[in-house]
Protein backbone atom coordinates (compact mmCIF):
# COMPACT_ATOMS: atom_id res chain seq x y z
CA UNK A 1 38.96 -52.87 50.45
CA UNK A 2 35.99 -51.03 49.37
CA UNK A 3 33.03 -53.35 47.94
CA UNK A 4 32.09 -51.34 44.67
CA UNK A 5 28.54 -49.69 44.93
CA UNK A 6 25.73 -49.13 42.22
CA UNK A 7 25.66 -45.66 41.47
CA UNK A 8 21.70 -45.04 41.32
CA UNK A 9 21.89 -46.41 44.55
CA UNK A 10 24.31 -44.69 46.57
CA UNK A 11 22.63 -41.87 45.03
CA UNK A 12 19.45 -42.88 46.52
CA UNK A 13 20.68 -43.74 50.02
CA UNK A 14 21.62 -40.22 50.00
CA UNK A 15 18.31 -39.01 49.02
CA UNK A 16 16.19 -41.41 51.56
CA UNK A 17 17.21 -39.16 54.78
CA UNK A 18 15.74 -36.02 52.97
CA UNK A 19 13.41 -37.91 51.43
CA UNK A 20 12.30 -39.48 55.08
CA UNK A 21 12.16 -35.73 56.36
CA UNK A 22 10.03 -34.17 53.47
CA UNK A 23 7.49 -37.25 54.49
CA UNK A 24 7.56 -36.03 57.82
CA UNK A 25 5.81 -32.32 56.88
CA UNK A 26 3.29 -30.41 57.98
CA UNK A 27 -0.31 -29.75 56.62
CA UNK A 28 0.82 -26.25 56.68
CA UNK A 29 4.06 -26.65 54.85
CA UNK A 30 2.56 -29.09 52.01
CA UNK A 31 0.73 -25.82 50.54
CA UNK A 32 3.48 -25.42 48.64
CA UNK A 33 1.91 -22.64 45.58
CA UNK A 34 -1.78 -23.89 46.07
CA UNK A 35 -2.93 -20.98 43.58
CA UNK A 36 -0.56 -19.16 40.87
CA UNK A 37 -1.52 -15.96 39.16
CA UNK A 38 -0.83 -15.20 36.03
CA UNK A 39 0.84 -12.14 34.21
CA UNK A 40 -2.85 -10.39 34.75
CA UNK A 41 -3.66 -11.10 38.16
CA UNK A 42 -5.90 -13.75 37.89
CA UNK A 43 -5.74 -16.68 39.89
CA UNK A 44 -4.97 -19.83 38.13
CA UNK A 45 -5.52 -23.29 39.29
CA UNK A 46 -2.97 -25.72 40.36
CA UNK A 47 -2.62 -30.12 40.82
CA UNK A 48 -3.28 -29.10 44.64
CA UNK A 49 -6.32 -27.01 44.64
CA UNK A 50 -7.77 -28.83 41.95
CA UNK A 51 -7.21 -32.40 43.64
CA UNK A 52 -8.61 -30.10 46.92
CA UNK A 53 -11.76 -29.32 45.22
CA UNK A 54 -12.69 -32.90 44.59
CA UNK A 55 -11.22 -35.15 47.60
CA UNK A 56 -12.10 -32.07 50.11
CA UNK A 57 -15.73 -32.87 49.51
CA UNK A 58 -16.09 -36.32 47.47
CA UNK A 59 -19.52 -37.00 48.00
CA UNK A 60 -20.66 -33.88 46.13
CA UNK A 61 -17.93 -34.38 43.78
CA UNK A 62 -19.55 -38.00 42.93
CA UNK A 63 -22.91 -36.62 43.07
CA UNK A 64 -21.83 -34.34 40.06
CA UNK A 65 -20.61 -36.93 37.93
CA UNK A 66 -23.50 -39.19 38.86
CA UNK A 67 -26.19 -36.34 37.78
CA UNK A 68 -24.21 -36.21 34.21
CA UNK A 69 -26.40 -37.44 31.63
CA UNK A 70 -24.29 -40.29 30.01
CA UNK A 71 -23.33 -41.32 33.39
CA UNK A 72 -26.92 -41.10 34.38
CA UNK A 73 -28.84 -42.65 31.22
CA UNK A 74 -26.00 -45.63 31.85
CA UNK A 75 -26.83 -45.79 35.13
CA UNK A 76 -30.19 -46.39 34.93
CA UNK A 77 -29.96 -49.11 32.00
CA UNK A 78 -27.69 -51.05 34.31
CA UNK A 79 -29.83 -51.28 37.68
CA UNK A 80 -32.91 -51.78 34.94
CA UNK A 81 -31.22 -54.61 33.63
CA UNK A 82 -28.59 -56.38 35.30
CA UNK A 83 -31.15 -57.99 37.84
CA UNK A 84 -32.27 -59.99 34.90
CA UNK A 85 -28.71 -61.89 33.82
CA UNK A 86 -29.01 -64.92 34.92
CA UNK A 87 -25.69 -66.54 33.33
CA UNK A 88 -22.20 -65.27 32.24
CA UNK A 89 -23.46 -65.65 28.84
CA UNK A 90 -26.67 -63.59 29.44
CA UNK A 91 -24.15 -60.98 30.87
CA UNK A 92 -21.66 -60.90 27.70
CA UNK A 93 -24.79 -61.05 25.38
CA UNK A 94 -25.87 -57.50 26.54
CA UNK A 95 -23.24 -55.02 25.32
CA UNK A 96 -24.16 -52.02 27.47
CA UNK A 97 -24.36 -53.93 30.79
CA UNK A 98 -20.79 -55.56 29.56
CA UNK A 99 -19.23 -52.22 29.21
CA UNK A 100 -20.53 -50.99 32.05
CA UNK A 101 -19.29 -53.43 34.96
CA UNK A 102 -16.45 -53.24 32.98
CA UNK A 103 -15.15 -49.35 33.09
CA UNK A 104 -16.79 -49.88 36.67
CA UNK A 105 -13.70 -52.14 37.60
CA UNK A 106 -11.45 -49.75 35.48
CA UNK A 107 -10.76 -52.55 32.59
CA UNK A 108 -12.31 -50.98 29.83
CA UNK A 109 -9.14 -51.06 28.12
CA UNK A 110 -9.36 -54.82 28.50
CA UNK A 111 -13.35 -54.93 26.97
CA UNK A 112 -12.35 -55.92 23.79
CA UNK A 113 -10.95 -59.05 25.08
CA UNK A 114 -14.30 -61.19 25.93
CA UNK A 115 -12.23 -64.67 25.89
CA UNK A 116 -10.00 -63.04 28.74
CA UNK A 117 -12.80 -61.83 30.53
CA UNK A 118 -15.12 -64.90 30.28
CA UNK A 119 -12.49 -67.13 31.94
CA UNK A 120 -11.86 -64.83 34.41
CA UNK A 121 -15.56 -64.94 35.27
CA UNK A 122 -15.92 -68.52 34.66
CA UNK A 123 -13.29 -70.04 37.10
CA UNK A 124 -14.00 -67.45 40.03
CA UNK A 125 -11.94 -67.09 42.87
CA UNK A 126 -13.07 -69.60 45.69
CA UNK A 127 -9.37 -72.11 44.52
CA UNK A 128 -5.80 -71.27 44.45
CA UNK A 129 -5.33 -72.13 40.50
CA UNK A 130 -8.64 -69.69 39.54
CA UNK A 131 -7.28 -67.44 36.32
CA UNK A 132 -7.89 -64.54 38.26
CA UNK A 133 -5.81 -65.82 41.15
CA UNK A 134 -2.83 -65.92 39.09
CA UNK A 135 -3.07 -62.47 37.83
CA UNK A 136 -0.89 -59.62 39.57
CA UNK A 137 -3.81 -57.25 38.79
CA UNK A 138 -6.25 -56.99 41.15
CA UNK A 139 -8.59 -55.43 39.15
CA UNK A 140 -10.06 -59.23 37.60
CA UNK A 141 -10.62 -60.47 41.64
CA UNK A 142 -12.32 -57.22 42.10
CA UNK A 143 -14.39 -58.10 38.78
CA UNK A 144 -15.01 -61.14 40.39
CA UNK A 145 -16.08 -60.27 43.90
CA UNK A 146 -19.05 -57.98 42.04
CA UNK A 147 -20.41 -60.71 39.99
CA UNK A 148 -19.29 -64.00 41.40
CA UNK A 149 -21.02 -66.43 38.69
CA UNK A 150 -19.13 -68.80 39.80
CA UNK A 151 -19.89 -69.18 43.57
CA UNK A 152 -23.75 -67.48 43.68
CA UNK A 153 -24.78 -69.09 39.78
CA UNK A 154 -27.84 -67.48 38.54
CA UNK A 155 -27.94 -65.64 41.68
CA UNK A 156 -24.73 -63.16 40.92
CA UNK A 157 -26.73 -60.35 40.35
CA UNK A 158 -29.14 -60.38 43.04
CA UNK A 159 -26.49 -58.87 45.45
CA UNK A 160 -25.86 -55.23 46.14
CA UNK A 161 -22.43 -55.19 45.63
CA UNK A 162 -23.63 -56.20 41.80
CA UNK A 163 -25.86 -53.55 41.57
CA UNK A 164 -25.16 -50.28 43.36
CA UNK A 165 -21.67 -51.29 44.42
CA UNK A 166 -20.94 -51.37 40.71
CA UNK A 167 -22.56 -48.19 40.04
CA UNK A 168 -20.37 -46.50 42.83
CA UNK A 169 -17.44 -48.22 41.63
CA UNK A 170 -18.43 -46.89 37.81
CA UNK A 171 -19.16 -42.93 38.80
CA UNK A 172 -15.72 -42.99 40.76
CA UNK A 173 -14.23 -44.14 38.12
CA UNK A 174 -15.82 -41.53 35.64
CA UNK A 175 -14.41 -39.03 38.04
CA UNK A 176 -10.86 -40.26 38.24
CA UNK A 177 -10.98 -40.07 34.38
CA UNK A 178 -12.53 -36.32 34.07
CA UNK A 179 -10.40 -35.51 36.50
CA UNK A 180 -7.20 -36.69 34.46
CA UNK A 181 -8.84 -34.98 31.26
CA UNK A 182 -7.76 -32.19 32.92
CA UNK A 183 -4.69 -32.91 35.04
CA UNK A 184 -3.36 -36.28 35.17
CA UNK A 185 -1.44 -35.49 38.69
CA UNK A 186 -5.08 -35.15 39.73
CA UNK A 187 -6.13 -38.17 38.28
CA UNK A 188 -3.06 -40.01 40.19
CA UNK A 189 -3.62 -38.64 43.27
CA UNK A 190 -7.30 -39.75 43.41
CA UNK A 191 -6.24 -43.01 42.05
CA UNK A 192 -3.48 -43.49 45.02
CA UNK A 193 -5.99 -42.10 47.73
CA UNK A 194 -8.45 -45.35 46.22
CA UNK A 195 -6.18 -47.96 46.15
CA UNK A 196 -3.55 -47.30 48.72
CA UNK A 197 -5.11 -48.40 51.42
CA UNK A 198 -5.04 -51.84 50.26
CA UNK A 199 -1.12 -52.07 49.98
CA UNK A 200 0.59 -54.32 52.24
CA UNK A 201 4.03 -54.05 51.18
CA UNK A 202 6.15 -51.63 48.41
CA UNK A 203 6.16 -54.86 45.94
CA UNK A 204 2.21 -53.62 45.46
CA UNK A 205 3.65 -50.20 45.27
CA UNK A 206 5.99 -51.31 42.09
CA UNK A 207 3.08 -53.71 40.37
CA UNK A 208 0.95 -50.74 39.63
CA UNK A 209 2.51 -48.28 37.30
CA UNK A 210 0.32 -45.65 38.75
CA UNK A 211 1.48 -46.11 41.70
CA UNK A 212 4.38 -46.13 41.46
CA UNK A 213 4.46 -43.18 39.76
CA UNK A 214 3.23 -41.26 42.67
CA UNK A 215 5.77 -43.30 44.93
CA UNK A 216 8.14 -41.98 42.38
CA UNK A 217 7.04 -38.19 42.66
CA UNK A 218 6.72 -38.48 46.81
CA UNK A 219 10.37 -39.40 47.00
CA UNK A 220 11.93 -37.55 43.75
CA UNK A 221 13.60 -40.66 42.47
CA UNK A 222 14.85 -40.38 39.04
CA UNK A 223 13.15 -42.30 36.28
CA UNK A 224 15.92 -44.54 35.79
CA UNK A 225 14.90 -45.97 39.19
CA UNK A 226 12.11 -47.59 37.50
CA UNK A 227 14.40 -49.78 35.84
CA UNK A 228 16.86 -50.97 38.31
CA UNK A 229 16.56 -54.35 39.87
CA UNK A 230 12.54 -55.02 41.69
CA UNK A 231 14.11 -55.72 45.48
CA UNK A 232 16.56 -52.88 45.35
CA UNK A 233 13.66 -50.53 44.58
CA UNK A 234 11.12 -52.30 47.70
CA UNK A 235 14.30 -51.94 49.65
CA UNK A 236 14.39 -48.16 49.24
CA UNK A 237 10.90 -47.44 48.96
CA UNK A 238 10.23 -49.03 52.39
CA UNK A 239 13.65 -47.55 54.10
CA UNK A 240 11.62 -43.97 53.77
CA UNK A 241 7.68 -44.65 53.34
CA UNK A 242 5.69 -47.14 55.97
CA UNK A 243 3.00 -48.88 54.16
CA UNK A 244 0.64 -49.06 57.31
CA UNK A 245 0.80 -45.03 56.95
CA UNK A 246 -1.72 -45.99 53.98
CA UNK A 247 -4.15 -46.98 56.56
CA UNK A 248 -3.94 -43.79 58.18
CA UNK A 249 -6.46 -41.30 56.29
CA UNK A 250 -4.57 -38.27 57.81
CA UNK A 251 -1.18 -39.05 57.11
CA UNK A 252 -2.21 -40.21 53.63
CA UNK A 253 -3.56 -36.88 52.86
CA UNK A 254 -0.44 -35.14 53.99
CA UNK A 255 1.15 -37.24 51.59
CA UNK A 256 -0.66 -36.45 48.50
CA UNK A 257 -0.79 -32.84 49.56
CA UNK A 258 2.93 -33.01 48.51
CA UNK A 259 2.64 -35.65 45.55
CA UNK A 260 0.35 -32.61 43.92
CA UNK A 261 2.60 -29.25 45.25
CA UNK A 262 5.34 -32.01 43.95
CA UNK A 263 3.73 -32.44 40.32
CA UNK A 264 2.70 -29.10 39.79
CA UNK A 265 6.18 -28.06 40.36
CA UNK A 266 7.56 -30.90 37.72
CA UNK A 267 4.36 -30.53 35.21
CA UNK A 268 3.02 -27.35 35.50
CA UNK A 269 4.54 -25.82 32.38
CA UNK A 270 5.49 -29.49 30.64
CA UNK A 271 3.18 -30.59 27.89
CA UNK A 272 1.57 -34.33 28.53
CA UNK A 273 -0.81 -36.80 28.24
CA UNK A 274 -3.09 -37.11 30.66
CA UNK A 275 -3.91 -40.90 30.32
CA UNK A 276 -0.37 -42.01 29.55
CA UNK A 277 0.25 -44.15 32.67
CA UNK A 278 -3.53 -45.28 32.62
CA UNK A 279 -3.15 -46.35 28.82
CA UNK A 280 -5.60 -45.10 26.53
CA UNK A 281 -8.62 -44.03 28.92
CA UNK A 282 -8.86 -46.82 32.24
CA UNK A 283 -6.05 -49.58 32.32
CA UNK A 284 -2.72 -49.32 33.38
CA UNK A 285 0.13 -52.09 33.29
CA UNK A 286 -0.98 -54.59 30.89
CA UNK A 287 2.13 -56.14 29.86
CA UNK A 288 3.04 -57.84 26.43
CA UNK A 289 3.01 -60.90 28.11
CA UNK A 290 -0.48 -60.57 29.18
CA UNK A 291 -1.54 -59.17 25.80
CA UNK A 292 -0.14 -62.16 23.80
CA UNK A 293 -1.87 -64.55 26.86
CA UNK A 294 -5.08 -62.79 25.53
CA UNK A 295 -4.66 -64.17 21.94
CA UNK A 296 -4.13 -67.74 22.63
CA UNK A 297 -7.23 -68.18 24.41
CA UNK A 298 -9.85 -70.06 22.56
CA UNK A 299 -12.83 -69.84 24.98
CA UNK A 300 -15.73 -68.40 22.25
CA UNK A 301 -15.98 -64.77 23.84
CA UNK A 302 -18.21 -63.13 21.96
């Protein structure tokens, strides 16, 4: 007697020895169309070259976006001024160096929401029931670890990684969202090569809808994949990808090599929007759940 099977899923096992193979390619063979020219000859530019031109030489890339004048006149406020908060109130009193840290840790989506953010800040990290603990999003810890009010007090800011590790942490983000102005395959790929290195397992894969978008793309699962049951999908993303590959800065560039000859190939003639996945500019995955948590706080952000 023959056990019945899901369909998606015998599908899939199908796909995960090809899959597995096109993993396995070359630097060579993941040029797939790196330029196109159009009906007059002239070159035009694709998700690969233009993901090339910024991760094949990101310090200059960052250096750019740092010398732009916003970026620059926002820069400066914030190492002017952020030396002087003292408190998590001083902090949400001054709008500027607010938004700031706040796009820096790629929440700006989540600004509006001072209650949120002040209890986030308020109950640290250092125990097990913190708010930010509890959160799937790693984004609030890494809010956190920046300006840790709660373990250094009026000391927070003193620390580099309050000061010019925010700044680095807001000009990369300012080029992940040009970038996606542009191209959002771009804008995913620089976003994967950031944060996959701190995957452990495909379950972190699946929490970020950004990522696993690119997951997605790298093993040409259908969308409806997205929506079939959480372990089947870990199962089958870690029968044909291994997550300590993320650790390897080679083979991760081989793979996004063929996430961008990959998108081009899907998106190249396909109208989109570029900040879709990412929600309206920075966040990404904020569920309903979440949002309604947001409105039942009562903890007098201002």
């Amino acid at each position: 007697m023959r056990l019945a099977v899901d369909p998606l899923f015998e599908g899939l096992a199908r796909k995960q020895v090809r899959a597995s193979k096109l993993l396995q390619f070359s630097a060579q063979s993941a040029r797939i169309a790196p330029c196109l020219m159009d009906e007059r000859g002239n070159v035009v530019t694709t998700t690969y070259t233009s993901y090339q031109m910024i991760a094949g030489n990101l310090t200059t890339s960052l250096e750019r976006v740092s010398e732009q004048p916003d970026v620059a006149r926002e820069t400066e406020y914030y190492l002017a001024n952020i030396g002087n908060v003292k408190t998590i109130d001083d902090f949400f009193a001054d709008a500027r160096l607010y938004n700031y840290a706040i796009k820096a840790h790629g929440l700006e989506d989540m600004g509006y929401a001072k209650a949120f953010m002040r209890k986030v800040l308020t109950e640290g990290i250092d125990t097990d029931d913190a708010f930010a603990k509890q959160l799937t999003d790693s984004r609030y810890t890494d809010l956190v670890e920046s300006l840790n009010f709660s373990r250094n007090g009026t000391a927070a800011t003193s620390f580099e990684k309050a000061q010019k590790g925010v700044v680095d942490k807001y000009t990369r983000q300012t080029l992940e969202q040009n970038a996606g102005e542009e191209n959002s395959g771009v804008r995913l790929a620089l976003y994967f090569e950031r944060m996959a290195p701190s995957i452990t397992n495909a379950y972190g894969l699946l929490a970020d809808d950004a990522l696993a978008q690119v997951t997605r793309t790298l093993l040409q699962m259908p969308d409806e994949f997205a929506a079939s049951d959480i372990d089947k999908q870990a199962a089958a993303i870690e029968n044909v990808i291994d997550i300590k590959d993320f650790q390897d800065p080679t083979k991760l560039s081989k793979m996004l090599e063929r996430f961008t000859a990959l998108w081009e190939i899907s998106n190249s003639s396909e109208p989109y929007d570029p900040l879709a996945v990412f929600g309206s500019s920075s966040g990404y995955g904020i569920s309903s759940d979440l949002l309604l948590s947001i409105n039942t706080l009562k903890l007098g952000g201002r």
